[in-house]
Protein backbone atom coordinates (compact mmCIF):
# COMPACT_ATOMS: atom_id res chain seq x y z
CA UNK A 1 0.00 0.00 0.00
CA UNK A 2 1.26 3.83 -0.11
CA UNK A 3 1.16 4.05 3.17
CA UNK A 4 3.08 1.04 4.01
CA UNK A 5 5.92 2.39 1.20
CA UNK A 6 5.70 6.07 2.85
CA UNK A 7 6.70 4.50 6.28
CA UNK A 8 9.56 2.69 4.59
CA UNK A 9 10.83 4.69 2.83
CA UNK A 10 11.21 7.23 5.52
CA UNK A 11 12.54 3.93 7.58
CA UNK A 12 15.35 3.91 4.83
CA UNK A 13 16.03 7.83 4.88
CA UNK A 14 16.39 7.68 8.47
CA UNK A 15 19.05 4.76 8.47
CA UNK A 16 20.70 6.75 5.39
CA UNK A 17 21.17 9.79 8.24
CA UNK A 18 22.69 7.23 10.71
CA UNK A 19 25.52 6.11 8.70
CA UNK A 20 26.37 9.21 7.23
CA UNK A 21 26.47 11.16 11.23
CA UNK A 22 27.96 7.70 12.74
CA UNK A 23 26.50 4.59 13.91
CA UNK A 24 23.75 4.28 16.34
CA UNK A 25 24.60 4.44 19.71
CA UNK A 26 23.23 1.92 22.58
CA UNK A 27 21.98 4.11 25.91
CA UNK A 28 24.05 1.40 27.94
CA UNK A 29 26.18 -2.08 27.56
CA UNK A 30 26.68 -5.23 29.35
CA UNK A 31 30.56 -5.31 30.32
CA UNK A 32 31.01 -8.57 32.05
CA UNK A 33 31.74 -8.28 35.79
CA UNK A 34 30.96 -4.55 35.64
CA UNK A 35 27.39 -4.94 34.95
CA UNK A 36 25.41 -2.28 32.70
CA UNK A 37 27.71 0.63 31.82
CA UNK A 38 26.74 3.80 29.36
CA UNK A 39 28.55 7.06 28.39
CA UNK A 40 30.51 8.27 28.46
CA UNK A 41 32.45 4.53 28.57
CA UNK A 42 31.29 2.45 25.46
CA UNK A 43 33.00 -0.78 24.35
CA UNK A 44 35.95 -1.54 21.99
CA UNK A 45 33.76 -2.65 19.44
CA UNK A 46 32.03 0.90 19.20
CA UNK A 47 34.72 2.97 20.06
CA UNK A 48 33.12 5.42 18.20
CA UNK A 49 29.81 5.56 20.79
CA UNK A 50 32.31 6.94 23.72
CA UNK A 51 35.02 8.73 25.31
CA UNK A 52 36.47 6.03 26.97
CA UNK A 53 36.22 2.35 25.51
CA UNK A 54 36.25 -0.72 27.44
CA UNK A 55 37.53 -4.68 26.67
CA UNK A 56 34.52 -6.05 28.14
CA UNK A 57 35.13 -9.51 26.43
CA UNK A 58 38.70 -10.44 28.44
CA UNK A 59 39.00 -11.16 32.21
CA UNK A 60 41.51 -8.77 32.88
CA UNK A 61 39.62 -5.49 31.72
CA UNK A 62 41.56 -2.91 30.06
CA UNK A 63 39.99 0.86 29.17
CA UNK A 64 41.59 2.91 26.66
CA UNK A 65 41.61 6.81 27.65
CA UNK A 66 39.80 8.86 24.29
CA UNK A 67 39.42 8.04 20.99
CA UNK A 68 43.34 7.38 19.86
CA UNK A 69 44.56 7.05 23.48
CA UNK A 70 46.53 4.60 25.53
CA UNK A 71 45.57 1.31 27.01
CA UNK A 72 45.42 1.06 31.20
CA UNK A 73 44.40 -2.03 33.26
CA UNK A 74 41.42 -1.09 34.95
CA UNK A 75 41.43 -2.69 38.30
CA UNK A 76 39.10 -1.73 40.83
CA UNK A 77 35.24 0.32 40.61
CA UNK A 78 33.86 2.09 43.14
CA UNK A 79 30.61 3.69 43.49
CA UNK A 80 28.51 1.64 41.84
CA UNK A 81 31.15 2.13 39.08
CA UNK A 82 31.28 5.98 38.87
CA UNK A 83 34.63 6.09 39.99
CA UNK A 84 37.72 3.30 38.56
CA UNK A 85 41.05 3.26 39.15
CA UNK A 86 43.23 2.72 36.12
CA UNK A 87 47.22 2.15 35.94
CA UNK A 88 50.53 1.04 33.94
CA UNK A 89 52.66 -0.26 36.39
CA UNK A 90 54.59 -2.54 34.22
CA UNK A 91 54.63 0.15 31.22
CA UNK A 92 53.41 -2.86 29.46
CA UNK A 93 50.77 -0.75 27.29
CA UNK A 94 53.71 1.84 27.08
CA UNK A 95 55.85 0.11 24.72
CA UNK A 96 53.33 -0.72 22.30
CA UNK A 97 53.69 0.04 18.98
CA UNK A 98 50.53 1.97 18.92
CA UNK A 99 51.77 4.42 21.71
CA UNK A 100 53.54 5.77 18.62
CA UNK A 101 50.41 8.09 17.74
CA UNK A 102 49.96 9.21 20.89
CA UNK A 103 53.72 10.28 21.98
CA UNK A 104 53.99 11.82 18.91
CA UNK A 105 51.03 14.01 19.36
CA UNK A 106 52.22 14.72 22.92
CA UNK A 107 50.37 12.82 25.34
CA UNK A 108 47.30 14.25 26.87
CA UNK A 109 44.03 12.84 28.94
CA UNK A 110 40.93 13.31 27.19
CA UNK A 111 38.92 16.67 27.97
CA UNK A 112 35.48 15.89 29.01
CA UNK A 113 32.06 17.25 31.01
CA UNK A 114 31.50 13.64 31.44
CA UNK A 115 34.12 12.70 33.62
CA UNK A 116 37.61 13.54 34.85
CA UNK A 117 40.66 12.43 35.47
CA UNK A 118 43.39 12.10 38.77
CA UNK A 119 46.93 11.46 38.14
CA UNK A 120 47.88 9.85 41.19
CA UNK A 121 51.64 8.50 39.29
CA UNK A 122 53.40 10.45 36.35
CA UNK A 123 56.31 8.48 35.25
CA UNK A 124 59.41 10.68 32.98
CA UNK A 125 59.88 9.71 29.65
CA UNK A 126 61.59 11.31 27.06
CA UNK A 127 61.32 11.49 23.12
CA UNK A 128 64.17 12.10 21.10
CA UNK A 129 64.65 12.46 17.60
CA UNK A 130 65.78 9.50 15.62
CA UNK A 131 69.32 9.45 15.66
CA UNK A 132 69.95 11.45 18.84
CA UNK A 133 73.47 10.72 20.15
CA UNK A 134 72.62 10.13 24.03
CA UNK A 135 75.98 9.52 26.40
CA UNK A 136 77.34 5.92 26.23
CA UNK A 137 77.22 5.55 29.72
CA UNK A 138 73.85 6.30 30.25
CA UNK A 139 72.63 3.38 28.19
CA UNK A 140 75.52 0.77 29.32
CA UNK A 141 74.24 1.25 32.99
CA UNK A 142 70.55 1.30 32.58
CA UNK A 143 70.09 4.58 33.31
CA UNK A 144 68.53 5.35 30.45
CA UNK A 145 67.13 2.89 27.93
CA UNK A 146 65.05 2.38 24.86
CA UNK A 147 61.46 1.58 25.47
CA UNK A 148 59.85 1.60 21.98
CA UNK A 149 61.78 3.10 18.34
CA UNK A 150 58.85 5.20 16.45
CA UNK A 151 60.77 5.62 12.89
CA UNK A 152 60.84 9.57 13.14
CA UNK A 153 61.58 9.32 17.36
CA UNK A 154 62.55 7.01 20.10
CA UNK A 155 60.78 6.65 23.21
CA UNK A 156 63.10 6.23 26.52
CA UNK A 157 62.54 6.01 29.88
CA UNK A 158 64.84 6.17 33.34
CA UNK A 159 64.30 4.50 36.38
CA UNK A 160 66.27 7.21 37.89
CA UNK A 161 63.32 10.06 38.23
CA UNK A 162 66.23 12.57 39.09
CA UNK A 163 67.75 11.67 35.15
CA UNK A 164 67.52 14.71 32.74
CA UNK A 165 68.29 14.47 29.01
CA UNK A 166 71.35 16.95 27.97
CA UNK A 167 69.43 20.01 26.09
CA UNK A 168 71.87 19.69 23.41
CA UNK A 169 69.67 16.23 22.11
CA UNK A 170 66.91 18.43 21.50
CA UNK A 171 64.96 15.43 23.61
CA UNK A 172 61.13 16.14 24.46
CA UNK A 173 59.68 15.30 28.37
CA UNK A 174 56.57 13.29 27.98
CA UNK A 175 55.27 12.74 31.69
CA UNK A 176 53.30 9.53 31.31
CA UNK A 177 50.36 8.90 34.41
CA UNK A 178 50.87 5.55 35.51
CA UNK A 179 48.53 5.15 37.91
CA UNK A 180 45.56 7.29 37.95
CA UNK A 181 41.71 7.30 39.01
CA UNK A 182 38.91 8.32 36.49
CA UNK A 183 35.90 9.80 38.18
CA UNK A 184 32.07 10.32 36.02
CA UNK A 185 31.35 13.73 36.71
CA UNK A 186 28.67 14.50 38.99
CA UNK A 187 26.46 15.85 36.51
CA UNK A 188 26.97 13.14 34.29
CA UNK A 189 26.18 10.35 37.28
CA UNK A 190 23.24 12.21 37.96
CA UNK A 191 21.73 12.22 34.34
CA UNK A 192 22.48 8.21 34.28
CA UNK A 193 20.68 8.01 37.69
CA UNK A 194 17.32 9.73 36.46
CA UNK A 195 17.13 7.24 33.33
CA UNK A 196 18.94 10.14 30.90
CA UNK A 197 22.11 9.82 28.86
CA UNK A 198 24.70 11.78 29.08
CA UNK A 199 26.44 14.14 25.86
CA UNK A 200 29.69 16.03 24.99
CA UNK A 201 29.12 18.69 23.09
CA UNK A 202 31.20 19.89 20.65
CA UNK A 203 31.73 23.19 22.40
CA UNK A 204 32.46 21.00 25.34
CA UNK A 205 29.21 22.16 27.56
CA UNK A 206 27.50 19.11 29.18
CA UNK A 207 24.24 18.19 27.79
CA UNK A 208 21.79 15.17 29.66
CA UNK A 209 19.92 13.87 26.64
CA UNK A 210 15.46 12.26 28.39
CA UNK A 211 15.03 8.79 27.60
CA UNK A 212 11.76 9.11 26.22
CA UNK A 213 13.77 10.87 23.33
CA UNK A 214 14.46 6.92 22.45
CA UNK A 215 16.55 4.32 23.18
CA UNK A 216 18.91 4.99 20.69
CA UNK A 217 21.74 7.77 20.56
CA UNK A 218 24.24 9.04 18.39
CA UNK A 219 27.14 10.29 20.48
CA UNK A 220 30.02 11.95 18.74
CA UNK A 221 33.47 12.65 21.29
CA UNK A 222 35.26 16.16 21.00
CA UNK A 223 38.00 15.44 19.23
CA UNK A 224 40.75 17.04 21.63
């Protein structure tokens, strides 16, 4: 009937202005031993749908901090999982390859109204250019040694936090939080609470979205 074709086709314009703004966005997620999570976390599968993405699928749960941020183990919840605490200790997610992007960008936390971060640990790095000339004894005692080789830079790291690159390498600081704890803002816990979803805006202003606006959202990070 032309009724029936009206409705669909206005079913297929509507998916049509999903895909081209981004993929639909579930209001929350089942992540394992967590229980029901929702923005501004999402999982690694939709990293798109939040801030901070989550590998619900392993035992040991990892969180990744933005969009193209770094990997932490995330360890403990509290607060009926409004407040985690997330850490490196090893540097294990520090030496891999993809940590390339992000110390080449110069490492920053994600800016959000949604939640905020506590560095509790920062840990000294430095990035040098490729082909730096560092002091010979520096890397024969362990002072100072390669962590990861980047192509244009190398990553290294001290486990003397008094150690300062000479100025004369034209090495960078990168202070990397090892341990830290990630908080959901208050007015982000309270939109959850009240059966709304919380939103980052592109200006960055704060924005609780009423569930009976769907059960469906399209969420779209700043990019910072």
């Amino acid at each position: 009937s032309i009724g029936l074709i009206f409705l669909m086709s206005n079913f297929v314009l509507l998916l049509s202005a999903q895909e081209q703004q981004g993929q639909a966005c579930p209001s929350s997620f089942q992540c394992g031993s967590l229980g029901l999570l929702s923005y501004p976390f999402t999982t690694d599968f939709q990293p798109h749908c939040g801030l901070c993405a989550i590998n619900c699928t392993e035992p040991e749960k990892t969180i990744r901090l933005g969009r193209h941020g770094p990997w932490y183990n995330l360890n403990y919840s509290f607060s009926d999982d409004k407040v985690f605490l997330v850490d490196d200790w090893s540097l294990f997610h520090a030496v891999n390859p993809d940590m390339c992007n992000v110390f080449g960008e110069g490492f920053r936390l994600p800016r959000s109204s949604s939640i905020s971060f506590t560095v509790l640990i920062i840990e000294t790095m430095w990035r040098c250019p490729n082909g730096t000339r560092l002091s010979p004894e520096n890397e024969n005692n362990n002072t100072l040694r390669r962590i990861i080789g980047c192509g244009r830079f190398n990553v290294y790291h001290s486990h003397d936090s008094e150690f300062i690159v000479p100025n004369n390498t034209k090495c960078s600081r990168i202070q990397y939080p090892k341990a830290l704890v990630l908080e959901v803002t208050s007015e982000c816990s309270r939109c959850t609470t009240e059966g709304g979803r919380c939103q980052d805006l592109s200006n960055g202003e704060f924005k609780c979205d009423d569930k009976k606006k769907g059960t469906l959202i399209t969420c779209f990070p700043p990019n910072r």
